[in-house]
C-alpha atoms as a PDB file:
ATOM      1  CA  UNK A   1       0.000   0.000   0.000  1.00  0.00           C
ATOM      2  CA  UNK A   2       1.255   3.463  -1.153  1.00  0.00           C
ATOM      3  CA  UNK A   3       0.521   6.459   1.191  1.00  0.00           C
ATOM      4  CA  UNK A   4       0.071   9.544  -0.731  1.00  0.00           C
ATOM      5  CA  UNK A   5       0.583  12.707   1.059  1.00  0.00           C
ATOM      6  CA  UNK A   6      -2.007  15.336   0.772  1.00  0.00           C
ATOM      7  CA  UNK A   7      -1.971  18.689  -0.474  1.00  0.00           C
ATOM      8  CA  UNK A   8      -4.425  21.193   1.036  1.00  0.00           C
ATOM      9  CA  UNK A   9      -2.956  24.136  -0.772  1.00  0.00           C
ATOM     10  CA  UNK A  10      -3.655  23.042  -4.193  1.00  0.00           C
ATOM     11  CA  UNK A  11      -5.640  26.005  -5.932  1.00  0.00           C
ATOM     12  CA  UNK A  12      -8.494  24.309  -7.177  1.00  0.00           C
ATOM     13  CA  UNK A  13     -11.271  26.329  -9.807  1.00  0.00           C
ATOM     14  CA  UNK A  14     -13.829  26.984  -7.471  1.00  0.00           C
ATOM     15  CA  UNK A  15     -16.847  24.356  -8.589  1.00  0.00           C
ATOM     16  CA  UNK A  16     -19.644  26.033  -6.797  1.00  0.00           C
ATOM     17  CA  UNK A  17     -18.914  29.199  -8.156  1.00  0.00           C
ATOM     18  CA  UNK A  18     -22.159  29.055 -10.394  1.00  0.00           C
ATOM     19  CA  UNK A  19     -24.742  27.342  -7.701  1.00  0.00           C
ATOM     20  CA  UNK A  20     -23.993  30.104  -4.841  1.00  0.00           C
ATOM     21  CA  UNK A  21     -24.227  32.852  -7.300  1.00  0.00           C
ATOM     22  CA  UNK A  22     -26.749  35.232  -5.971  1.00  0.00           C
ATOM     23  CA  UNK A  23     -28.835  36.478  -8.332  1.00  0.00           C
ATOM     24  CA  UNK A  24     -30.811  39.532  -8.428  1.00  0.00           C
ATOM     25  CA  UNK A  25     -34.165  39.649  -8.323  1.00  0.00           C
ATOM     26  CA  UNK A  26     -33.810  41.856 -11.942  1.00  0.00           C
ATOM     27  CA  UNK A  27     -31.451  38.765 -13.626  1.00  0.00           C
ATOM     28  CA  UNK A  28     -34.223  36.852 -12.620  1.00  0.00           C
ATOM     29  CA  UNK A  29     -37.257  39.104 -14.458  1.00  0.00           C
ATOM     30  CA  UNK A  30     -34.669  38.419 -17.495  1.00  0.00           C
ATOM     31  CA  UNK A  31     -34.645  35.044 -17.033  1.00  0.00           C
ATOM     32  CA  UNK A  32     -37.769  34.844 -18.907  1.00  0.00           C
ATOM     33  CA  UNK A  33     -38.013  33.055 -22.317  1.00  0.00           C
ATOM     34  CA  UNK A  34     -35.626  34.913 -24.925  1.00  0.00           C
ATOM     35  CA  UNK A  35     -36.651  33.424 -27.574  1.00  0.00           C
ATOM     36  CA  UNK A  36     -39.672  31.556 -29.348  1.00  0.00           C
ATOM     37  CA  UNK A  37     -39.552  27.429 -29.471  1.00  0.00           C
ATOM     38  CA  UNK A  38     -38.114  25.998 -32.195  1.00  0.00           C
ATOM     39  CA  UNK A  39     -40.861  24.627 -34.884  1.00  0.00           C
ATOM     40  CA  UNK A  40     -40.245  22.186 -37.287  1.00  0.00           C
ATOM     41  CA  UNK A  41     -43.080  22.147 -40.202  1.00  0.00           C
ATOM     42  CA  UNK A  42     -43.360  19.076 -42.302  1.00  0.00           C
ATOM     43  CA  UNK A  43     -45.407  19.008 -45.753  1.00  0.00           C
ATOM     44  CA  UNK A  44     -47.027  15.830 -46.455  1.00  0.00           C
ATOM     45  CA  UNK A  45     -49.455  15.201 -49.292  1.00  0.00           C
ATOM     46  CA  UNK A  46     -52.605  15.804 -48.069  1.00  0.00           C
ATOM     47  CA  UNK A  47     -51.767  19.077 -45.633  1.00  0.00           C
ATOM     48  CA  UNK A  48     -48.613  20.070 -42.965  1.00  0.00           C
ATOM     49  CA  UNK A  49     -47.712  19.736 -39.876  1.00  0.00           C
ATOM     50  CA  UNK A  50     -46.275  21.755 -37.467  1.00  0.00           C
ATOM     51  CA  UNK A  51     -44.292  20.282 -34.773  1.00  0.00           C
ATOM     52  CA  UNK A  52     -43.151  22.785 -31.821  1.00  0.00           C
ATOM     53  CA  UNK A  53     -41.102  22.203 -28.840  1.00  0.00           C
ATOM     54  CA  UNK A  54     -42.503  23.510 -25.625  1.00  0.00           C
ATOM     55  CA  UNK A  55     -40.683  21.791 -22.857  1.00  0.00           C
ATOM     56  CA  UNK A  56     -42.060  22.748 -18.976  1.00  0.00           C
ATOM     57  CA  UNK A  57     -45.334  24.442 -20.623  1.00  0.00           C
ATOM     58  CA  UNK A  58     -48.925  22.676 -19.729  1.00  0.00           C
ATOM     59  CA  UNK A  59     -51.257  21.893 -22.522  1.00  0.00           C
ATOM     60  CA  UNK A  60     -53.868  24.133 -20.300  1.00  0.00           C
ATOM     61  CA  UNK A  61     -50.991  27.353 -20.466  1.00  0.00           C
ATOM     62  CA  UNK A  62     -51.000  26.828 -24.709  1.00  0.00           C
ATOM     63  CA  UNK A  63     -53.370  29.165 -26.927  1.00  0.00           C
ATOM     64  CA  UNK A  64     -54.158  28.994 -30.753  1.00  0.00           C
ATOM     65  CA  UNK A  65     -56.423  30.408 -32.901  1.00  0.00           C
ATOM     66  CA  UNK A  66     -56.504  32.050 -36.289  1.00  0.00           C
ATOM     67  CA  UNK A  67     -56.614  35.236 -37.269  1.00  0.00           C
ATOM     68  CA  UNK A  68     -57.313  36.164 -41.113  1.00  0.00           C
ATOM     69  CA  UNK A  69     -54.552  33.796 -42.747  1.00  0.00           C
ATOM     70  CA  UNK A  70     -52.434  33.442 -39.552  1.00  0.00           C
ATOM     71  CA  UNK A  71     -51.730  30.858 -37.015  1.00  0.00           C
ATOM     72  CA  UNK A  72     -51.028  32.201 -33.944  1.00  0.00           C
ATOM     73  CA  UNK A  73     -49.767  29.901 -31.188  1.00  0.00           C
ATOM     74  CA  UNK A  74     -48.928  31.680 -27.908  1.00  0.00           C
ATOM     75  CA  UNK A  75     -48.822  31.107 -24.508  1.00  0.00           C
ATOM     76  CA  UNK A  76     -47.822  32.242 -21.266  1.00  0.00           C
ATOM     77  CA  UNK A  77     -46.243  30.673 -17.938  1.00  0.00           C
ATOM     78  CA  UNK A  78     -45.989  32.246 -14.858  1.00  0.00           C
ATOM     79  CA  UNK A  79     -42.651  31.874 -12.299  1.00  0.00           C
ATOM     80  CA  UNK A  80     -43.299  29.586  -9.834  1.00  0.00           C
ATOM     81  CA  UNK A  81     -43.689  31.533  -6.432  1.00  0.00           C
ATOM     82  CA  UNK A  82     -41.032  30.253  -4.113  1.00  0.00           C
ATOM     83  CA  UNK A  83     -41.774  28.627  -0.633  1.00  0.00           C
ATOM     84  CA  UNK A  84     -41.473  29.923   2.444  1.00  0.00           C
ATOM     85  CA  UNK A  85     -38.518  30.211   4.202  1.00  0.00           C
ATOM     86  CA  UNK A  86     -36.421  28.644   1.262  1.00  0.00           C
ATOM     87  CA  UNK A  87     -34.208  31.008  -0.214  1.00  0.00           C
ATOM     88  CA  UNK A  88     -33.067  30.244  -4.458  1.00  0.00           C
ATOM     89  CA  UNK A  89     -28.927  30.999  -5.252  1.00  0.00           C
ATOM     90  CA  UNK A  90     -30.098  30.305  -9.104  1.00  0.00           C
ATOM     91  CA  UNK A  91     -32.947  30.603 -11.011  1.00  0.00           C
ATOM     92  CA  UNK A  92     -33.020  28.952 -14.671  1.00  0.00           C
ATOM     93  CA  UNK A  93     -36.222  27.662 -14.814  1.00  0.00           C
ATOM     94  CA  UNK A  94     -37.750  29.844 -17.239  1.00  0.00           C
ATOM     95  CA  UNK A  95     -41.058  31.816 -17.497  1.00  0.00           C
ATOM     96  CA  UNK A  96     -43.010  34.530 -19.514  1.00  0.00           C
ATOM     97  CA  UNK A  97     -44.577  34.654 -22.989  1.00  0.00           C
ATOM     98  CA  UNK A  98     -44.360  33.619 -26.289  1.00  0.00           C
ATOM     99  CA  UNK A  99     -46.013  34.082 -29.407  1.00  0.00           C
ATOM    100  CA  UNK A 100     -45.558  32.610 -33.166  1.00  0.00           C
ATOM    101  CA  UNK A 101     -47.668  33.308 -35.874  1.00  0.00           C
ATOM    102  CA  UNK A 102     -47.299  31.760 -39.358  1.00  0.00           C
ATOM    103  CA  UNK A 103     -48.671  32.620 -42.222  1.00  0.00           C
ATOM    104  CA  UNK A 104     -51.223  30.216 -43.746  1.00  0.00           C
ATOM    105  CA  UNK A 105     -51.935  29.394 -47.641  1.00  0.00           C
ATOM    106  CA  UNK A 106     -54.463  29.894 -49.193  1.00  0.00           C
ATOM    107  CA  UNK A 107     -54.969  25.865 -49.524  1.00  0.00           C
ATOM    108  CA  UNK A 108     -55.150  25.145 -45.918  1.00  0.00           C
ATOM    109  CA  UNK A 109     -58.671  23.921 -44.883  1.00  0.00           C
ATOM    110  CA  UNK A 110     -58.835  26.076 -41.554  1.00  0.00           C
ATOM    111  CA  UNK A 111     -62.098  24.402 -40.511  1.00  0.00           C
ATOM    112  CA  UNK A 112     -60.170  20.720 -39.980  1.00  0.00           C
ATOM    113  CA  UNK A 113     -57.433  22.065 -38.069  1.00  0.00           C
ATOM    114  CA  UNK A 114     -56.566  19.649 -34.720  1.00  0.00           C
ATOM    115  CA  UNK A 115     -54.047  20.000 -32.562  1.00  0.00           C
ATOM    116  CA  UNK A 116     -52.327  17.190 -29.883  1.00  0.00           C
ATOM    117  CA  UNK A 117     -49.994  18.190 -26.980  1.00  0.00           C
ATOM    118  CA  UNK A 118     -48.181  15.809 -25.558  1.00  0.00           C
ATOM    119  CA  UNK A 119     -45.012  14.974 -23.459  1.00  0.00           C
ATOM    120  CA  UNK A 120     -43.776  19.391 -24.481  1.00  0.00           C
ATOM    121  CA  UNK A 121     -44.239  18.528 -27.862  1.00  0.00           C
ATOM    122  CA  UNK A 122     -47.330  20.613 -29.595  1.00  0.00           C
ATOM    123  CA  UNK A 123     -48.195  18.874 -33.075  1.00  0.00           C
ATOM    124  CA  UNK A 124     -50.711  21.046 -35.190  1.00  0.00           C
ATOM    125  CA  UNK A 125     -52.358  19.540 -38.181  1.00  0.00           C
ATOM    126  CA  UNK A 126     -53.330  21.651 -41.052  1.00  0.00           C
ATOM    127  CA  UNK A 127     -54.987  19.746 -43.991  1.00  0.00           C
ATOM    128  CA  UNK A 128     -55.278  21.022 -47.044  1.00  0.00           C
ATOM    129  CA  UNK A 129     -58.475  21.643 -49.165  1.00  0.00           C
ATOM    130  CA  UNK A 130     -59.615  18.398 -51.326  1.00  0.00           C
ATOM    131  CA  UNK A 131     -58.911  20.377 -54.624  1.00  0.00           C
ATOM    132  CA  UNK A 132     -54.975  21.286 -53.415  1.00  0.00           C
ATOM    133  CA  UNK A 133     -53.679  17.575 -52.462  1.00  0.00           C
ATOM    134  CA  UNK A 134     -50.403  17.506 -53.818  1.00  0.00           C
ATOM    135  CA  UNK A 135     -51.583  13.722 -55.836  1.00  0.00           C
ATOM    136  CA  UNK A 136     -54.811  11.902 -56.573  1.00  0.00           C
ATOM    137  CA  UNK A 137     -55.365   8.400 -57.723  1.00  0.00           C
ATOM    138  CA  UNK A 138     -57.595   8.497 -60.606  1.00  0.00           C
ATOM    139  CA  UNK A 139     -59.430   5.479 -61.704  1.00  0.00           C
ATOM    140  CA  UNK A 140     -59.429   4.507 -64.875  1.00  0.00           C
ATOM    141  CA  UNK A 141     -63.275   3.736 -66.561  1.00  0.00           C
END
């Protein structure tokens, strides 16, 4: 066995440096969400879907309706209020508001639009008009 002496005096980086930062109640209104979630839109013959990433948000906190041609998908999440007597060194949870609106054709059928919400995924479904389908079987007489 090989005793290997100690060194107390070695300058380490300090590796709570980041978890007992104290941050101000201001860095924490700025915590809030900086940018929109990221949206992935697929095409597929017989309409598009819209895939967007909303991590932490509740179907319940998620809005969408149309307005004229748009889509508008928005929500808002408020911070959680912190218990008594604890006291948070870092805050990175966010919360706030977002809103995306996209721009629908003239082919979408706005009547048959669904939407499913599930595990922070939203997945919008936008079918297209009978006339617009990208291909149609025809039969032959």
């Amino acid at each position: 066995m090989t005793l290997t002496r100690w060194n107390n005096n070695l300058e380490l980086p300090d590796l709570f440096e980041n978890l007992f930062n104290h941050t101000s109640k201001e860095q924490m209104r700025q915590n809030r969400y900086q940018c929109a979630p990221s949206t992935n839109i697929i095409e597929k013959n017989d309409g598009f879907e819209l895939h967007m990433a909303v991590p932490g948000i509740q179907k319940k906190d998620v809005k969408i309706n149309i307005e004229k041609n748009r889509l508008n998908i928005t929500s808002e999440k408020e911070a959680e209020k912190e218990a008594e007597g604890v006291k948070l060194t870092r805050r990175e949870f966010v919360s706030g508001t977002f809103r995306r609106s996209f721009t629908l054709p003239d082919t979408i059928d706005t009547e048959k639009i669904k939407a499913d919400f599930k595990n922070g995924i939203l997945k919008v479904s936008l079918p297209k008009m009978e006339e617009t389908r990208i291909s149609k079987e025809i039969s032959i007489a």
